[in-house]
Each structure stands twice: as structure tokens, then as C-alpha cells.
C-alpha atoms as a PDB file:
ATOM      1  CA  UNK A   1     -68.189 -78.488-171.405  1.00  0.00           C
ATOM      2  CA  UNK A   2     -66.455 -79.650-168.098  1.00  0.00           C
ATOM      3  CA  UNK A   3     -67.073 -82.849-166.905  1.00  0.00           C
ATOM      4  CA  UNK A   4     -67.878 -84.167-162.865  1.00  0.00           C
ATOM      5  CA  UNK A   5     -64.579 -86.389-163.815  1.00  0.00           C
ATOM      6  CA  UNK A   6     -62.589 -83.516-165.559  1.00  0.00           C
ATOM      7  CA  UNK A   7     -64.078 -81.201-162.509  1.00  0.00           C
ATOM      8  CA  UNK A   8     -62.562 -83.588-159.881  1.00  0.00           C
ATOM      9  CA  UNK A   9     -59.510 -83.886-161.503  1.00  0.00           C
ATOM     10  CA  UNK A  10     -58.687 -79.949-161.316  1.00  0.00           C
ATOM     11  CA  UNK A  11     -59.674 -79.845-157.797  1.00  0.00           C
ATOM     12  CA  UNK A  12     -57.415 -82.887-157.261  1.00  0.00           C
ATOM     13  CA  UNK A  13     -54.544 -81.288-158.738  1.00  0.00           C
ATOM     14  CA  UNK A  14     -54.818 -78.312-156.929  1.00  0.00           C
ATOM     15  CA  UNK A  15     -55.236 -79.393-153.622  1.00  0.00           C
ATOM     16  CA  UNK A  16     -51.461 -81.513-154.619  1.00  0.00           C
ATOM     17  CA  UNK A  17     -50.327 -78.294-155.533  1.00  0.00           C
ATOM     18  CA  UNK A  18     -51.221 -76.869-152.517  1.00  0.00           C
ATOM     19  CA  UNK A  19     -49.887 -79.457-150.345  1.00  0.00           C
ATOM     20  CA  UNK A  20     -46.406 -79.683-152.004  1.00  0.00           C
ATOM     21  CA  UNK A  21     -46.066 -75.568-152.116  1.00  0.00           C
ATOM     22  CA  UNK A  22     -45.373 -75.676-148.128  1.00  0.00           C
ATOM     23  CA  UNK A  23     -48.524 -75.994-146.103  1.00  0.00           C
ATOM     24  CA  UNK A  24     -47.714 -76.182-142.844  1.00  0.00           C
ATOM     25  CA  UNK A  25     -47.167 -79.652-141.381  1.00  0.00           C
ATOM     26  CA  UNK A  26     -47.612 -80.257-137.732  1.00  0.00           C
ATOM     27  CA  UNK A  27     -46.023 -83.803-136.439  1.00  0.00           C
ATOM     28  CA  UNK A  28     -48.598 -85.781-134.172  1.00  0.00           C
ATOM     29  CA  UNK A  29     -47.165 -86.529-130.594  1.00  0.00           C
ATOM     30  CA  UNK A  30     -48.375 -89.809-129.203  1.00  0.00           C
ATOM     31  CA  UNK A  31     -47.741 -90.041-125.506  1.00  0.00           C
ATOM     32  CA  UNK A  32     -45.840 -92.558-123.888  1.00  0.00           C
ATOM     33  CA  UNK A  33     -47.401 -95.261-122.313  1.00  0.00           C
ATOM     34  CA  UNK A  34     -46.952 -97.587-119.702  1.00  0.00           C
ATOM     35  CA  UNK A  35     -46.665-101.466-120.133  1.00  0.00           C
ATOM     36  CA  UNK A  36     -47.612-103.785-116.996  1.00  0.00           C
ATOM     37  CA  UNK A  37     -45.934-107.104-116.187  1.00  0.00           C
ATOM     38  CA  UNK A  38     -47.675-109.111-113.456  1.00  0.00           C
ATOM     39  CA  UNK A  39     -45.547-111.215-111.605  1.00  0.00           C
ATOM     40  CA  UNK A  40     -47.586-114.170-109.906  1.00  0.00           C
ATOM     41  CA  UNK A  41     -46.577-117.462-108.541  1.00  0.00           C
ATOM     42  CA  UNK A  42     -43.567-117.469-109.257  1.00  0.00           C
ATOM     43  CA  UNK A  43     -43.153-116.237-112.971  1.00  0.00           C
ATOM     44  CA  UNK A  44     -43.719-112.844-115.472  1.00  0.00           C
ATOM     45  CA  UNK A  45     -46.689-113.434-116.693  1.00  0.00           C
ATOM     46  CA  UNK A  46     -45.848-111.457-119.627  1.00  0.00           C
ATOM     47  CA  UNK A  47     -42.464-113.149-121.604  1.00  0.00           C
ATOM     48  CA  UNK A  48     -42.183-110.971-124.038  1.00  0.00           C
ATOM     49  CA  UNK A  49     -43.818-107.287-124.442  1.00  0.00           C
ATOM     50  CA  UNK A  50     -42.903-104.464-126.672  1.00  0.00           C
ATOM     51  CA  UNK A  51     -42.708-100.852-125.876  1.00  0.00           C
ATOM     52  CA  UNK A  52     -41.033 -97.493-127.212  1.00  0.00           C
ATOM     53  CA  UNK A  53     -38.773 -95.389-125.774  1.00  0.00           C
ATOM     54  CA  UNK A  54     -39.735 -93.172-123.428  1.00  0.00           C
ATOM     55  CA  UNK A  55     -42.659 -95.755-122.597  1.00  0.00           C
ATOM     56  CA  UNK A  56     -42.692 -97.079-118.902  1.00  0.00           C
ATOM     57  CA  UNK A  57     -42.531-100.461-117.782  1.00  0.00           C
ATOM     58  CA  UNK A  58     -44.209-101.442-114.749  1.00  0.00           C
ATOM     59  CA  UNK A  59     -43.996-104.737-112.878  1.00  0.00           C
ATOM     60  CA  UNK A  60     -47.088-105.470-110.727  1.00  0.00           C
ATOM     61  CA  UNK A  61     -46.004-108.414-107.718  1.00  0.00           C
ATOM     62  CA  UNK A  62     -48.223-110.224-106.968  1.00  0.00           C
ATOM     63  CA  UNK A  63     -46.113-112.638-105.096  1.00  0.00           C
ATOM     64  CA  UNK A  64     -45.384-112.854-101.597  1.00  0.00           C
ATOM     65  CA  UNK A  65     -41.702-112.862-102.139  1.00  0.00           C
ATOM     66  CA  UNK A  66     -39.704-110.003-103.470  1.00  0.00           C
ATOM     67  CA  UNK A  67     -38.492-109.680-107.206  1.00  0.00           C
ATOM     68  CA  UNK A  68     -36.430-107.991-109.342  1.00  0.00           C
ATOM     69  CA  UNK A  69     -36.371-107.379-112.927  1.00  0.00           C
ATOM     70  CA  UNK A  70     -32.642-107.431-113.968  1.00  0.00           C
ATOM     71  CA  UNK A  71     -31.231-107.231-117.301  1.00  0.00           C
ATOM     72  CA  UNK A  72     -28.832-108.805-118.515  1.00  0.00           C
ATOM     73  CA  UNK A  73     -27.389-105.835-120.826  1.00  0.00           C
ATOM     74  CA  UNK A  74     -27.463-103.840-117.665  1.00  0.00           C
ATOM     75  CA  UNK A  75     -29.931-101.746-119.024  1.00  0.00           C
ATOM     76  CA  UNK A  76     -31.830-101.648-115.349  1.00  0.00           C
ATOM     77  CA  UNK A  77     -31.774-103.576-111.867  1.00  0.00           C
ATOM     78  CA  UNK A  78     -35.435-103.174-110.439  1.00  0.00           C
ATOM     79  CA  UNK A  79     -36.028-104.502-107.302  1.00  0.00           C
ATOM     80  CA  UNK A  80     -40.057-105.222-107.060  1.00  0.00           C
ATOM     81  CA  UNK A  81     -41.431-105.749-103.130  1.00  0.00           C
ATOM     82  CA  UNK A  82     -43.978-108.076-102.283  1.00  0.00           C
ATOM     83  CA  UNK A  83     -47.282-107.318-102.925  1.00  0.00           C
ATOM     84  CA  UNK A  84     -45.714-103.887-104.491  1.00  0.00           C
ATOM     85  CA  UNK A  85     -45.467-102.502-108.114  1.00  0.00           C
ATOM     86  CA  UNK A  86     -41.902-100.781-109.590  1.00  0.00           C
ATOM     87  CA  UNK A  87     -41.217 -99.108-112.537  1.00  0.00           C
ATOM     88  CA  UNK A  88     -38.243 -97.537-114.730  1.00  0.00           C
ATOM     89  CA  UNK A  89     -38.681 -95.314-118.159  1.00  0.00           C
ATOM     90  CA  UNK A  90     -37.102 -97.338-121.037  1.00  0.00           C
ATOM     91  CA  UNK A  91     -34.287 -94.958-122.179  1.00  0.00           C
ATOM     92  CA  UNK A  92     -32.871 -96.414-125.391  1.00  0.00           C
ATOM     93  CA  UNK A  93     -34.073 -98.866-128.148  1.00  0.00           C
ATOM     94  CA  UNK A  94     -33.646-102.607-128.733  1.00  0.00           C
ATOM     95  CA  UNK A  95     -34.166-106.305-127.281  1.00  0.00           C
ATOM     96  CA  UNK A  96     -33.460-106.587-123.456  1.00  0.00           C
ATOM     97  CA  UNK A  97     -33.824-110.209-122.250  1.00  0.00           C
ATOM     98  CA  UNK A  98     -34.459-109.702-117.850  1.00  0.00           C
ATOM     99  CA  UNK A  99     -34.460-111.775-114.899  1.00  0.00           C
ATOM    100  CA  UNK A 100     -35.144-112.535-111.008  1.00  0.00           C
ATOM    101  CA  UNK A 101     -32.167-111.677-109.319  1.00  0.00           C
ATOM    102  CA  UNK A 102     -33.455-114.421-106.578  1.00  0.00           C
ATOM    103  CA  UNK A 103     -35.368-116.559-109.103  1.00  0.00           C
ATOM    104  CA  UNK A 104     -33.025-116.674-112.014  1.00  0.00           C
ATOM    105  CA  UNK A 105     -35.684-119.434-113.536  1.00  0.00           C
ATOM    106  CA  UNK A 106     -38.059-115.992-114.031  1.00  0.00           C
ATOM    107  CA  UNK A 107     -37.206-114.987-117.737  1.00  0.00           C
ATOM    108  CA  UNK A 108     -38.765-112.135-120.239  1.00  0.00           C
ATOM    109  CA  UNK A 109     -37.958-110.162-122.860  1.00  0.00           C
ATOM    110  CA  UNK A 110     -39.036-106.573-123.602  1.00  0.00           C
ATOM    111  CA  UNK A 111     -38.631-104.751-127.197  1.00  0.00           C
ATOM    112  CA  UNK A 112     -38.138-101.572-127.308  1.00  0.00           C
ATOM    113  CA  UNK A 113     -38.935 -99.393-130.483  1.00  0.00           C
ATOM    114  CA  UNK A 114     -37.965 -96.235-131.242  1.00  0.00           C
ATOM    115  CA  UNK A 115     -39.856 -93.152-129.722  1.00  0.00           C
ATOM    116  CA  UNK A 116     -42.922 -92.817-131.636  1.00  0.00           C
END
């Protein structure tokens, strides 16, 4: 006599069998996105975001002066019009603190992960 529990058990242990004898694996691709940093009176709104590689950032001006988001790694030099947006691809992985070229008061940070 076979029990529901001794019954679950053998259908347990073959579906590990089955998954450790090679069934096919397929990875799961999340897309990049893109991250937004508004820039309005005067500041990023956003001090600190976090993103992966390949991801893009884009800084929205609200401002009616011109911007740019400069890092100080050299990792990019965006300039960011009046009333305009900009954006760059982040190529590689890690912390990259940024400024305004012509506000060096406006500071953020983005992380950037790994590609997913």
C-alpha cells in the first residue's frame, strides 16, 4: 500500500532527477531600463539612484539654465540644455559621485550594478 505522502515523495524525486539529468535551462533577459533625474531649481532632485549596466540614465532640466552631469571618475561629461532632457548608457559597474559643471554645489551619486 502506497501512501499520498510516499506517492508525493516519488514524484518529488523524480522530477529532481529530471532536473539535474540536463533539462534544458534558458537564462531570463531583463531589459535595460532607463533611470530619470529631474533637475529643478537649482538641484538633482534625485542624490543618489541605482542602475545596472547597460541601463540609461536620463536627466530631465527643468531649469532655465543649462546643466551638466559630470563625473568626477570621468566616467561621462553630459551637458543638459534648458528646458531639455540628455542621456548616456552606463557602460561599466560601480559608485560614480557627478556634478554641475556651472553649479558645482549640484551633487549625486549613481550605483551601478552589474548587468542583470
Amino acid at each position: 500500500m502506497v501512501t499520498a505522502m510516499g506517492r508525493t515523495a516519488r514524484v518529488l524525486s523524480v522530477l529532481v532527477m529530471l532536473a539535474s539529468a540536463g533539462a534544458p535551462t534558458h537564462a531570463v533577459t531583463v531589459p535595460p531600463v532607463t533611470v530619470t533625474v529631474t533637475i529643478d531649481q537649482v538641484a538633482f532632485r534625485e542624490k543618489s539612484v541605482s542602475a545596472h549596466v547597460g541601463d540609461t540614465i536620463e536627466w530631465v532640466n527643468k531649469d532655465i539654465f543649462d546643466h551638466t552631469a559630470s563625473a568626477k571618475n570621468g566616467a561621462f561629461n553630459v551637458d543638459i540644455p534648458a528646458g531639455k532632457k540628455a542621456r548616456i548608457v552606463l557602460k561599466r559597474a560601480g559608485e560614480i559621485d557627478y556634478f554641475c559643471e556651472y553649479h558645482p554645489n549640484m551633487t549625486a551619486r549613481v550605483v551601478v550594478a552589474k548587468a542583470r
